[in-house]
Protein backbone atom coordinates (compact mmCIF):
# COMPACT_ATOMS: atom_id res chain seq x y z
CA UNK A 1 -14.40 30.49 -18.26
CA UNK A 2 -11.81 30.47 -15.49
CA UNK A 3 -10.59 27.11 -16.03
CA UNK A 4 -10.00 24.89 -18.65
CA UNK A 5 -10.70 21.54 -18.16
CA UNK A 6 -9.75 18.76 -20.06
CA UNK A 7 -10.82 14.92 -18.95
CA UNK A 8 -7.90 12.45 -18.21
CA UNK A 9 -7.92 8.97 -19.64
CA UNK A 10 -9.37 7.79 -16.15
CA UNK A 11 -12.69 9.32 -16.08
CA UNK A 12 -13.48 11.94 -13.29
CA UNK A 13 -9.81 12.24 -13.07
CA UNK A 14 -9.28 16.12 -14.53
CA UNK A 15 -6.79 18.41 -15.67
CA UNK A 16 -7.67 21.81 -14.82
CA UNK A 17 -5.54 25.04 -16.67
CA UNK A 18 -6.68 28.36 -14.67
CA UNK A 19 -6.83 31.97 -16.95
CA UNK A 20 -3.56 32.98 -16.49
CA UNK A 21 -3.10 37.17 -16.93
CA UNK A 22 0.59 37.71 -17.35
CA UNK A 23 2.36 41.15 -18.60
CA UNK A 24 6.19 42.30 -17.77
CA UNK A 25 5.11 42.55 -14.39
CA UNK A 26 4.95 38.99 -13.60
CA UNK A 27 1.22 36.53 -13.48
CA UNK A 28 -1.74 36.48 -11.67
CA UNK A 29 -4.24 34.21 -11.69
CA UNK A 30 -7.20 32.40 -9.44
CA UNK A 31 -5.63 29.44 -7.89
CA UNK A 32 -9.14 28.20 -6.51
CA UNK A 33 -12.41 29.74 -6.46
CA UNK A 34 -15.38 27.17 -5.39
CA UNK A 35 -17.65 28.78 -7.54
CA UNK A 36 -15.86 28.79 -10.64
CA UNK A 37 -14.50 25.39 -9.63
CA UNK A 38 -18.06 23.95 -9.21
CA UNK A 39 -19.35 25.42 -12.45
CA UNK A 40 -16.36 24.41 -14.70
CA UNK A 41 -16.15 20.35 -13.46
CA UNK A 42 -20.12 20.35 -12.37
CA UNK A 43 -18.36 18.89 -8.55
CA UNK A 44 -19.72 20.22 -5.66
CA UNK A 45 -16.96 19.19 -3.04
CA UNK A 46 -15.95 20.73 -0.04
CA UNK A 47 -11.83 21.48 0.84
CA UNK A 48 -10.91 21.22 4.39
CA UNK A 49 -7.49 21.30 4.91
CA UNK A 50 -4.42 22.66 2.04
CA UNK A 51 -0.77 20.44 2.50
CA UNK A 52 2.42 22.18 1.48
CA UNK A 53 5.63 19.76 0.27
CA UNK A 54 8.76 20.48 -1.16
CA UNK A 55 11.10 17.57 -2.35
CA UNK A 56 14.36 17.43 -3.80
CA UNK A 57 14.79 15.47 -7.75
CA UNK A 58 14.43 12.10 -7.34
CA UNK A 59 12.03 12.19 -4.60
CA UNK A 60 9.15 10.07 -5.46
CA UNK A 61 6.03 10.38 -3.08
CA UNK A 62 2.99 7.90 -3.19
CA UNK A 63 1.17 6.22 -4.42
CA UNK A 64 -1.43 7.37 -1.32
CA UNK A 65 -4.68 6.92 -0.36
CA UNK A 66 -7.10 6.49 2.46
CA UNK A 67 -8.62 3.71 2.71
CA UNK A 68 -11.64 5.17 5.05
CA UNK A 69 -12.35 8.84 4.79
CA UNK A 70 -10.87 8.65 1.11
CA UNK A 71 -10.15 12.50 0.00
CA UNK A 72 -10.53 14.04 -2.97
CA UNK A 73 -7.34 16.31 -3.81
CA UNK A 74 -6.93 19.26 -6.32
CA UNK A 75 -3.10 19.25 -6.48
CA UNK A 76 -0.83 21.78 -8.18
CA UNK A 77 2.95 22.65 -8.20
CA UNK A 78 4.11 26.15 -7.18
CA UNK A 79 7.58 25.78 -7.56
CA UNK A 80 9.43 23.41 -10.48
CA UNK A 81 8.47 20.23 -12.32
CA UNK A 82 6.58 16.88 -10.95
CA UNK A 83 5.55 13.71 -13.08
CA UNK A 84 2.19 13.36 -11.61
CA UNK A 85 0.19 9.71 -11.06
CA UNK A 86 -3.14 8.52 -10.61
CA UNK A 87 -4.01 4.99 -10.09
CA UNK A 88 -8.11 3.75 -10.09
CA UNK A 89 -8.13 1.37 -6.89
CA UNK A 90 -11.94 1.16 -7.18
CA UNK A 91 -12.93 -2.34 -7.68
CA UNK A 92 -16.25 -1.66 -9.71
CA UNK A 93 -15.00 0.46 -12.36
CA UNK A 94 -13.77 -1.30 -15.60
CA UNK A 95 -10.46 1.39 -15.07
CA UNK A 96 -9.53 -0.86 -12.01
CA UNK A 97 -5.77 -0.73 -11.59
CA UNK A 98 -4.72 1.65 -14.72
CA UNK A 99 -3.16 4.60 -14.49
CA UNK A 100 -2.75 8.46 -16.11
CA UNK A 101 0.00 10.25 -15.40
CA UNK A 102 0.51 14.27 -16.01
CA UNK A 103 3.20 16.71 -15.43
CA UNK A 104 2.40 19.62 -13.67
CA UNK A 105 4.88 22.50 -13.14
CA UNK A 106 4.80 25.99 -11.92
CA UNK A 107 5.12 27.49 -15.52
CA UNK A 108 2.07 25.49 -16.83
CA UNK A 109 -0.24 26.07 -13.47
CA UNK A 110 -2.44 22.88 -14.09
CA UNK A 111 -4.27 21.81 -11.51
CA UNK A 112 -4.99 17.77 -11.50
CA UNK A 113 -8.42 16.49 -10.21
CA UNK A 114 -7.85 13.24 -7.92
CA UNK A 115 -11.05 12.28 -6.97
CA UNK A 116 -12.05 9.90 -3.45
CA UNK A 117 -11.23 6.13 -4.67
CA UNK A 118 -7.76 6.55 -6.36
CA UNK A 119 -3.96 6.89 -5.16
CA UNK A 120 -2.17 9.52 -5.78
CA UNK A 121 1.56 10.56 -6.29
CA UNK A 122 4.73 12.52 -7.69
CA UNK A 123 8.06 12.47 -8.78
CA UNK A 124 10.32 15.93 -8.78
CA UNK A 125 11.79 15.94 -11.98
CA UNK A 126 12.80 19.37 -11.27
CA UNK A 127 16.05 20.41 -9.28
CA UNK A 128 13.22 20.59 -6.38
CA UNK A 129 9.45 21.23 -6.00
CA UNK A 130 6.72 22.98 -4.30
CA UNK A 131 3.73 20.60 -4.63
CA UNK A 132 0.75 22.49 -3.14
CA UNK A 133 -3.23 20.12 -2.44
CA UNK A 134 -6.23 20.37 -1.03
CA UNK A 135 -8.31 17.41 0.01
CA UNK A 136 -12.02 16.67 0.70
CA UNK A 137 -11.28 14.79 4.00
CA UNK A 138 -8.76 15.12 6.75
CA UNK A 139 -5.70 12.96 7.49
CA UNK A 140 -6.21 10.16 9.13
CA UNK A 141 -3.04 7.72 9.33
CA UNK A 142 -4.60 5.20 11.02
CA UNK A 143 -6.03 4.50 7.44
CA UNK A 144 -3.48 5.42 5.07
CA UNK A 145 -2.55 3.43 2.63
CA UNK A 146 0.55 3.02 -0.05
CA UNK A 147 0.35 1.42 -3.04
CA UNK A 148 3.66 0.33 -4.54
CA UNK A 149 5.05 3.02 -6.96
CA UNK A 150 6.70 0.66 -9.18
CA UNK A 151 3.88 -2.05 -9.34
CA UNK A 152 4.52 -4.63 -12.32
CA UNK A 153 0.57 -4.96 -12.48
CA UNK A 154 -0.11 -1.40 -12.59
CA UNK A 155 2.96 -0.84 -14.95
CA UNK A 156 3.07 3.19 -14.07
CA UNK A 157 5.97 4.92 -16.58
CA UNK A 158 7.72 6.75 -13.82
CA UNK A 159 10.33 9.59 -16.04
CA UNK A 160 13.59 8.59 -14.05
CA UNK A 161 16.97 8.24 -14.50
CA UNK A 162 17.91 6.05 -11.60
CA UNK A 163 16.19 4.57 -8.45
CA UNK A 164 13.70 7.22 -6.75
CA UNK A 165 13.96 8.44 -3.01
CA UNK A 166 11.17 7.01 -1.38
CA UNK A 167 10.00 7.44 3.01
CA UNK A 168 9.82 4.35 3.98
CA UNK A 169 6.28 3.98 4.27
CA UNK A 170 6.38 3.96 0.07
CA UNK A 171 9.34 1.82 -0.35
CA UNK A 172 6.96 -0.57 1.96
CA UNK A 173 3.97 -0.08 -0.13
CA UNK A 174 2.06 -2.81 -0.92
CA UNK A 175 1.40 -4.43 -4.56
CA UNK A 176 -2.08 -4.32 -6.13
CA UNK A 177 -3.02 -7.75 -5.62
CA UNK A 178 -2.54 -7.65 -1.98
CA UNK A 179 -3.74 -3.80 -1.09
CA UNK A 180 -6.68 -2.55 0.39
CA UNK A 181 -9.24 -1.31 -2.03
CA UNK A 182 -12.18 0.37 -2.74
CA UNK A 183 -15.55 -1.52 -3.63
């Protein structure tokens, strides 16, 4: 198999861990490969655009989502270390509100899952990162959407050492009770 995948605590939210072939040389190793990706989770999504970030430590970015056109994202980190967070903001599902939280880095090459209906986001807990995603639907930020990353409700155990850096679309997020949501 070219992946493993491993189910989260949230269901449908995945950790993917690609076959990695390494020698003295260096790594290589499929990032993405529909096919494989299809057969491994049994998803059959379509990726139509890739984003590129890199943030210094501290930097906390999220907790997005749209709240039409949600996307789907298969994030990974190239470069460093993130703390990464999902948050179920679907209504319906008895996971409402919880979270599951992974760290990705560019030594372990996971891959995290974030299907349509949750927010998303990181923390660098690296010097800096490279945090690489693709998603299922385009941009659109007319509908985008921050959930407050430090939520008492949603009670997310952030790994830092002192107040994040947030844009100030995230330090304006809105709290659980009063967000958007899916049905």
């Amino acid at each position: 198999m070219p992946y493993t995948v491993t189910p989260t605590a949230l269901p449908g939210v995945l950790i993917l861990e690609p076959k990695v072939f390494g020698d003295a040389r260096g790594f290589f190793f499929e990032s993405f490969n529909a096919r494989d990706f299809a057969h491994c989770t049994g998803l059959d999504v379509q990726f139509v655009q890739d984003n590129h970030s890199k943030s210094a430590k501290g930097v906390l970015r999220g907790l997005h989502y749209q709240i039409k056109h949600p996307q789907g994202k298969l994030v990974r980190v190239t470069q460093g270390v993130v703390f990464d967070v999902v948050v179920d903001l679907r209504r319906s599902s008895p996971h409402f509100g919880q979270w599951v939280g992974v760290q990705l880095s560019a030594d372990n090459h996971r891959q995290l899952w974030v299907p349509p209906g949750f927010a998303h986001g990181f923390v660098v807990t690296s010097e800096s990162a490279e945090f690489l995603y693709k998603t299922t639907d385009y941009w659109y930020p007319e509908h985008e959407r921050s959930l407050r990353w430090n939520d008492p409700t949603v009670g997310v155990h952030w790994p830092l050492q002192s107040t994040p850096q947030l844009a100030a679309k995230d330090a304006a997020g809105k709290l659980l009770a009063d967000a958007d949501v899916f049905e």
